[in-house]
PDB file of N, CA and C in Angstrom:
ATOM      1  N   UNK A   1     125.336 -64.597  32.879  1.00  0.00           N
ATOM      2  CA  UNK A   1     126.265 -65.562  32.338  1.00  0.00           C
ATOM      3  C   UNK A   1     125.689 -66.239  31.099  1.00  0.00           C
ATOM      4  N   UNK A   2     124.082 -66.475  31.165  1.00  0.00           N
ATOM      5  CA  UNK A   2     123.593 -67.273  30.002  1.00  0.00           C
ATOM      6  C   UNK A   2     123.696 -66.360  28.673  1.00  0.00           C
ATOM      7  N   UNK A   3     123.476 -64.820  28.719  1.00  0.00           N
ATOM      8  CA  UNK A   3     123.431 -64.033  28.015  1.00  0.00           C
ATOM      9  C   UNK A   3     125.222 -63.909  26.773  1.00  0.00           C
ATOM     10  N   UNK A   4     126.116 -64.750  27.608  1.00  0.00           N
ATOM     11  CA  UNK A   4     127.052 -64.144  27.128  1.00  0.00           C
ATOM     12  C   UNK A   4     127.232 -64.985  25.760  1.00  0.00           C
ATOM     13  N   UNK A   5     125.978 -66.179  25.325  1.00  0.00           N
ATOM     14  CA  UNK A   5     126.151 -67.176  23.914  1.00  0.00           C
ATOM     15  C   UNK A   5     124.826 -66.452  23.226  1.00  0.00           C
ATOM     16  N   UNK A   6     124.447 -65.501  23.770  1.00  0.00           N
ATOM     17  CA  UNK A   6     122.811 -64.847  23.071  1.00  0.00           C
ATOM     18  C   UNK A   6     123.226 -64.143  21.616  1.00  0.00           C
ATOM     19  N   UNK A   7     122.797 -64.611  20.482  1.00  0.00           N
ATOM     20  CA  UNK A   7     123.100 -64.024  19.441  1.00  0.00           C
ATOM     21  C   UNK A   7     122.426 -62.262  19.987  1.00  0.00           C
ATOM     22  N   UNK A   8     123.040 -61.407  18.682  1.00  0.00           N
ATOM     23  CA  UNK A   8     122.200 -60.138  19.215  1.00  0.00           C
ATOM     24  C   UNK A   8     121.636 -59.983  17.394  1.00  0.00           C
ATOM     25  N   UNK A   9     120.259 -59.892  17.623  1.00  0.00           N
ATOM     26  CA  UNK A   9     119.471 -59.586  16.308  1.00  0.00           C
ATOM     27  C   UNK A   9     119.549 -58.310  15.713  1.00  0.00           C
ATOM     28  N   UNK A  10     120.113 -57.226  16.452  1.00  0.00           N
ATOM     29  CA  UNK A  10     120.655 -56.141  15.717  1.00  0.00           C
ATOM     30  C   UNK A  10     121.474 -56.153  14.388  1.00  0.00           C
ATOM     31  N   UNK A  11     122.324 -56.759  15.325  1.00  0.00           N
ATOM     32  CA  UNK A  11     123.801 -57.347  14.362  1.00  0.00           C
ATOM     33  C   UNK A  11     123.494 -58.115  12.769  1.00  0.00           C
ATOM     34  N   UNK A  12     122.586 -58.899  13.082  1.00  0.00           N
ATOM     35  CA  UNK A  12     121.896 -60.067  12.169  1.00  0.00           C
ATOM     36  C   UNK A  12     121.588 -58.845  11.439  1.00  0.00           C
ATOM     37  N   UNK A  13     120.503 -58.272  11.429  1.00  0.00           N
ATOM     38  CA  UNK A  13     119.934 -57.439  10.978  1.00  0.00           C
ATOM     39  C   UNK A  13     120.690 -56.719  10.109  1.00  0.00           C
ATOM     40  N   UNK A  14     121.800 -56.049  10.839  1.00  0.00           N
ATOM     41  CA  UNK A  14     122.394 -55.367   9.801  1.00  0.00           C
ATOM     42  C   UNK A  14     123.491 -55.855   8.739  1.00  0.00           C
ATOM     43  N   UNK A  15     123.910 -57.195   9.110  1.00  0.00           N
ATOM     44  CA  UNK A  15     124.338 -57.660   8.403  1.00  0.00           C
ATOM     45  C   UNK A  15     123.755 -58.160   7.109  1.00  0.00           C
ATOM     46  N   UNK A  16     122.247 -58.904   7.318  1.00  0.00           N
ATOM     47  CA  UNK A  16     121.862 -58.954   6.355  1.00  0.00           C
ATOM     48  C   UNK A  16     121.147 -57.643   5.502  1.00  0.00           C
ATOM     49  N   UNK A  17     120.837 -56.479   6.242  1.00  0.00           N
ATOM     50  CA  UNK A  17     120.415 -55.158   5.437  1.00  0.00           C
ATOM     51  C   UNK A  17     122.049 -55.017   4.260  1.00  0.00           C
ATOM     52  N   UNK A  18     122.984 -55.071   4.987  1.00  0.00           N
ATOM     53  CA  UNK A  18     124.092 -54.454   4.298  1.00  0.00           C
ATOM     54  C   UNK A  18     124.163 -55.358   3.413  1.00  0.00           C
ATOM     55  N   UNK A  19     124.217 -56.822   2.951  1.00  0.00           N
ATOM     56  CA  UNK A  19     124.115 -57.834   2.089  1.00  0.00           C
ATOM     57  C   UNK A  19     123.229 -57.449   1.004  1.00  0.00           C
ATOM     58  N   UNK A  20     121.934 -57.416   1.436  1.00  0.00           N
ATOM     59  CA  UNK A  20     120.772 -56.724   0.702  1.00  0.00           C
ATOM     60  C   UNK A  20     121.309 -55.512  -0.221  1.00  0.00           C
ATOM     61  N   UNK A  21     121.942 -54.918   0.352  1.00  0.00           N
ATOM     62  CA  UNK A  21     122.804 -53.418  -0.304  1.00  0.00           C
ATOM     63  C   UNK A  21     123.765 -53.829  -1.650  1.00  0.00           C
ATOM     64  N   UNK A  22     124.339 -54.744  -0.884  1.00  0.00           N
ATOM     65  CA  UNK A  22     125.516 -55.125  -1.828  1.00  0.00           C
ATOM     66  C   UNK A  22     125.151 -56.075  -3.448  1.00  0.00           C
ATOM     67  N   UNK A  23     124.202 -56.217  -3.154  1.00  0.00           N
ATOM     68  CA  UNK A  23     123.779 -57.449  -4.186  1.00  0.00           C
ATOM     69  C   UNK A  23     122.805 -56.399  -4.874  1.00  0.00           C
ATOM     70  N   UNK A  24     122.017 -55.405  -4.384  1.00  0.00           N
ATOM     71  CA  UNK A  24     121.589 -54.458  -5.264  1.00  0.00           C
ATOM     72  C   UNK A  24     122.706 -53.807  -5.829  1.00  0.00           C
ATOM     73  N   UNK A  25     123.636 -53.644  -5.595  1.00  0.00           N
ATOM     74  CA  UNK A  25     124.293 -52.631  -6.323  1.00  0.00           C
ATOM     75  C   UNK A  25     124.515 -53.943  -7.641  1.00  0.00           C
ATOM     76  N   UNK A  26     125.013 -54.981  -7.103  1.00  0.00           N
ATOM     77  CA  UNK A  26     125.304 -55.833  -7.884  1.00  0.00           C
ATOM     78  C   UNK A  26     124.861 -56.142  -8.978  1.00  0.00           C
ATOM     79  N   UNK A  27     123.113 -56.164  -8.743  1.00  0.00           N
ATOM     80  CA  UNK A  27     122.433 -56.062 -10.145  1.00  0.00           C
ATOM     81  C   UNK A  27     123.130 -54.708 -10.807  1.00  0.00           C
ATOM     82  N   UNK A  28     122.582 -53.694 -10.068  1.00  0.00           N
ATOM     83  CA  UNK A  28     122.145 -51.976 -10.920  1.00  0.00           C
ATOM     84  C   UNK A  28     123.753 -52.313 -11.799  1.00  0.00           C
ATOM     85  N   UNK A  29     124.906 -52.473 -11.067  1.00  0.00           N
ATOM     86  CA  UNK A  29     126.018 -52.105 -12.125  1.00  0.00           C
ATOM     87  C   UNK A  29     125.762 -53.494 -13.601  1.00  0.00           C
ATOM     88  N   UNK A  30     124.981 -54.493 -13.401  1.00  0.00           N
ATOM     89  CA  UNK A  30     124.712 -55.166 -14.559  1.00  0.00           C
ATOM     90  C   UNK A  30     124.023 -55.137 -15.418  1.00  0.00           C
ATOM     91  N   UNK A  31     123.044 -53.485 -14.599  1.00  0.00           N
ATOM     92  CA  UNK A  31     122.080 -53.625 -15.940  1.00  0.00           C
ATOM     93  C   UNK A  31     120.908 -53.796 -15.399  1.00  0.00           C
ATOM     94  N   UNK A  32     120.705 -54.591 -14.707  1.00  0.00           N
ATOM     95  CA  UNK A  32     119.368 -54.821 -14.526  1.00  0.00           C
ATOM     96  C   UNK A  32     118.884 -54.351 -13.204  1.00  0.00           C
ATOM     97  N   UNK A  33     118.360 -53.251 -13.458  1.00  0.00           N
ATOM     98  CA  UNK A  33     117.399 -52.364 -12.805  1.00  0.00           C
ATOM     99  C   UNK A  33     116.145 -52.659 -11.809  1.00  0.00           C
ATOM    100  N   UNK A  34     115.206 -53.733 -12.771  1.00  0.00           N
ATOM    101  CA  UNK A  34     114.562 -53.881 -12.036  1.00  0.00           C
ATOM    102  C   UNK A  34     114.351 -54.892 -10.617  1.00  0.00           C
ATOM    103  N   UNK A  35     115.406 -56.015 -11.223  1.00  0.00           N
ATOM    104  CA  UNK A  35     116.071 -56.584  -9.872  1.00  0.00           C
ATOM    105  C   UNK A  35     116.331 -55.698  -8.913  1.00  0.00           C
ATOM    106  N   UNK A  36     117.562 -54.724  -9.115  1.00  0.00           N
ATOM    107  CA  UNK A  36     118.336 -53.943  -8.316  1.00  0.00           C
ATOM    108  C   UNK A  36     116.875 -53.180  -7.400  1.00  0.00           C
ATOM    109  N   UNK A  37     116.046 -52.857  -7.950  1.00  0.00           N
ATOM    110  CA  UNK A  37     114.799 -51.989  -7.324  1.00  0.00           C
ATOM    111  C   UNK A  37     114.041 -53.049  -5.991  1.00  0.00           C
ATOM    112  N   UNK A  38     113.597 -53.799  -6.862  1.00  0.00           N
ATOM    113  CA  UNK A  38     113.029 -54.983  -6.163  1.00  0.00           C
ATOM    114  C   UNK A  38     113.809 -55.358  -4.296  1.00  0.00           C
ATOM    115  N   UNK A  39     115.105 -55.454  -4.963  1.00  0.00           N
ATOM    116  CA  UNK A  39     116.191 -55.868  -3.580  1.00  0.00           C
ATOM    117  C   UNK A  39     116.462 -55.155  -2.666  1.00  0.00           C
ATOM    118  N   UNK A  40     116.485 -53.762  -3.361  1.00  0.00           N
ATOM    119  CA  UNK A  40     116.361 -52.497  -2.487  1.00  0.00           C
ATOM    120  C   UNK A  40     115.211 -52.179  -1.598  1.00  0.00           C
ATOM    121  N   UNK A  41     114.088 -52.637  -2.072  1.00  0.00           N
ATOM    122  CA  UNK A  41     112.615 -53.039  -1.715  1.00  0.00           C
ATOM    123  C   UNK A  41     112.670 -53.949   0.123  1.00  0.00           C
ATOM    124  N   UNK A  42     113.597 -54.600  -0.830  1.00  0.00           N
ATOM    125  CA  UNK A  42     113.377 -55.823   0.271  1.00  0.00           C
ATOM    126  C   UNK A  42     114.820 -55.068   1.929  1.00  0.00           C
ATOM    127  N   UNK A  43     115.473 -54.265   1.226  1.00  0.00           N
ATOM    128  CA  UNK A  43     116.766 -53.772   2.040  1.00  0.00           C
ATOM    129  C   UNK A  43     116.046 -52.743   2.503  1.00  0.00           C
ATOM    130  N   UNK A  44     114.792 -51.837   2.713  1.00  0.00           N
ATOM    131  CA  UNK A  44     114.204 -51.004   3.210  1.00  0.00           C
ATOM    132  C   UNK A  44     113.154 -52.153   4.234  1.00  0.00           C
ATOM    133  N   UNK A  45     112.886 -52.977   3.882  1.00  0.00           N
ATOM    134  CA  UNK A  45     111.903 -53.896   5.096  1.00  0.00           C
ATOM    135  C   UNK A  45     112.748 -53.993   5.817  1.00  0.00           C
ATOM    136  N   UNK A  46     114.034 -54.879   5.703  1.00  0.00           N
ATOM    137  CA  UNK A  46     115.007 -54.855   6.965  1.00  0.00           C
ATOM    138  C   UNK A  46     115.841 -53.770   7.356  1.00  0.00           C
ATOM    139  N   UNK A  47     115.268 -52.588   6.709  1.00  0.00           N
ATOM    140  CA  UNK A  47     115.908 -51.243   7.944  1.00  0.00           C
ATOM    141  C   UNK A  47     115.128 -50.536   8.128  1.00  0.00           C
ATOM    142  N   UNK A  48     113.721 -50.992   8.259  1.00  0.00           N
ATOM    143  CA  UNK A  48     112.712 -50.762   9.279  1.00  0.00           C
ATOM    144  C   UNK A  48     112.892 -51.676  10.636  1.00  0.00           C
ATOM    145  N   UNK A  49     112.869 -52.395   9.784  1.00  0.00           N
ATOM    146  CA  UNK A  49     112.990 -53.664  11.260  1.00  0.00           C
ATOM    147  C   UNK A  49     114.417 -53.398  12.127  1.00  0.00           C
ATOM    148  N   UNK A  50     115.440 -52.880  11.150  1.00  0.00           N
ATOM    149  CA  UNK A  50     116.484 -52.873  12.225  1.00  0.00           C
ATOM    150  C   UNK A  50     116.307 -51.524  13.116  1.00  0.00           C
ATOM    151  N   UNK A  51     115.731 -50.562  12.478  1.00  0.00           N
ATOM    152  CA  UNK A  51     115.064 -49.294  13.158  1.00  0.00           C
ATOM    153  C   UNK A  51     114.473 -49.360  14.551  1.00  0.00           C
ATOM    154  N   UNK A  52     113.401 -50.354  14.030  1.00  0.00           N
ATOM    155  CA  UNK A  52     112.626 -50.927  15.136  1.00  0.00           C
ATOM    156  C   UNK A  52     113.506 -52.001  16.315  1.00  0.00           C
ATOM    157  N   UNK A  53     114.229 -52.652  16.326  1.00  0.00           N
ATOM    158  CA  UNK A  53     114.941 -53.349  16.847  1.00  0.00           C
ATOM    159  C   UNK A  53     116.029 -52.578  17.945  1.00  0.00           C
ATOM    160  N   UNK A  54     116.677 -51.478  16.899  1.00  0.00           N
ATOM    161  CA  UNK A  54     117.327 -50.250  17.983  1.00  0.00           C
ATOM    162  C   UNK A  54     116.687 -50.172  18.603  1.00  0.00           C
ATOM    163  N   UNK A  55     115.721 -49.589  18.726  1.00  0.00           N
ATOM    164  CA  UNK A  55     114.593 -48.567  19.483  1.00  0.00           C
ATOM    165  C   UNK A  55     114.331 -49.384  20.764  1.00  0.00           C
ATOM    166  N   UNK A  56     113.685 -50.530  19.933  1.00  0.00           N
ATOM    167  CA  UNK A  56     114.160 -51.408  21.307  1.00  0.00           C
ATOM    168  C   UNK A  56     114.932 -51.760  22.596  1.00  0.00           C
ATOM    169  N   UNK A  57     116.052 -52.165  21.798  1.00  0.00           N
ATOM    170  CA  UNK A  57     117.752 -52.473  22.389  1.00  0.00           C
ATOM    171  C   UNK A  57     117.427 -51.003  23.054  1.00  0.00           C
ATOM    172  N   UNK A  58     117.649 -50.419  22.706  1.00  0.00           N
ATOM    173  CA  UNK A  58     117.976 -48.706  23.603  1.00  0.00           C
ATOM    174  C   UNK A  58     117.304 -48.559  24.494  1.00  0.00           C
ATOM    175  N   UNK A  59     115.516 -48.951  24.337  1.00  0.00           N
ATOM    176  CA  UNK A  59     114.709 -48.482  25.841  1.00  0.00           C
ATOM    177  C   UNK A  59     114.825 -49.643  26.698  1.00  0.00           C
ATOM    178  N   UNK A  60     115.382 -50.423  26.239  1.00  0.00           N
ATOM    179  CA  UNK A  60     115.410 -51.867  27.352  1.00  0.00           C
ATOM    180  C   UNK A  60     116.809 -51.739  28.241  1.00  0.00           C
ATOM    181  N   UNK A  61     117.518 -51.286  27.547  1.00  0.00           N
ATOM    182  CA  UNK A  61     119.035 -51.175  28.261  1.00  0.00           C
ATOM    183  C   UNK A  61     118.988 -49.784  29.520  1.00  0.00           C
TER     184      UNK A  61
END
């Protein structure tokens, strides 16, 4: 019953990976590249982590 207000960090995760996505593209179509690289940088840390986080969720369930 307590579980049913439990955020799920998957979700988080990919929401903010896909954000990360969107705002790189955002630079690259303005031009600026090396932002766009940088953010993408940072959108590969959180889809490791969300990688890792599945893997999780899956052997625990």
């Amino acid at each position: 019953m307590f579980g049913l207000f439990k955020k799920d960090p998957v979700k988080k995760l990919q929401q903010a990976y896909q954000a990360k996505l969107e705002k790189a593209m955002f630079y690259e179509r303005n031009g600026d590249l090396r932002s766009s690289a940088q953010i993408r940088v940072e959108a590969d840390e959180l889809y490791q982590q969300l990688q890792a986080a599945e893997a999780q969720n899956t052997s625990s369930n």
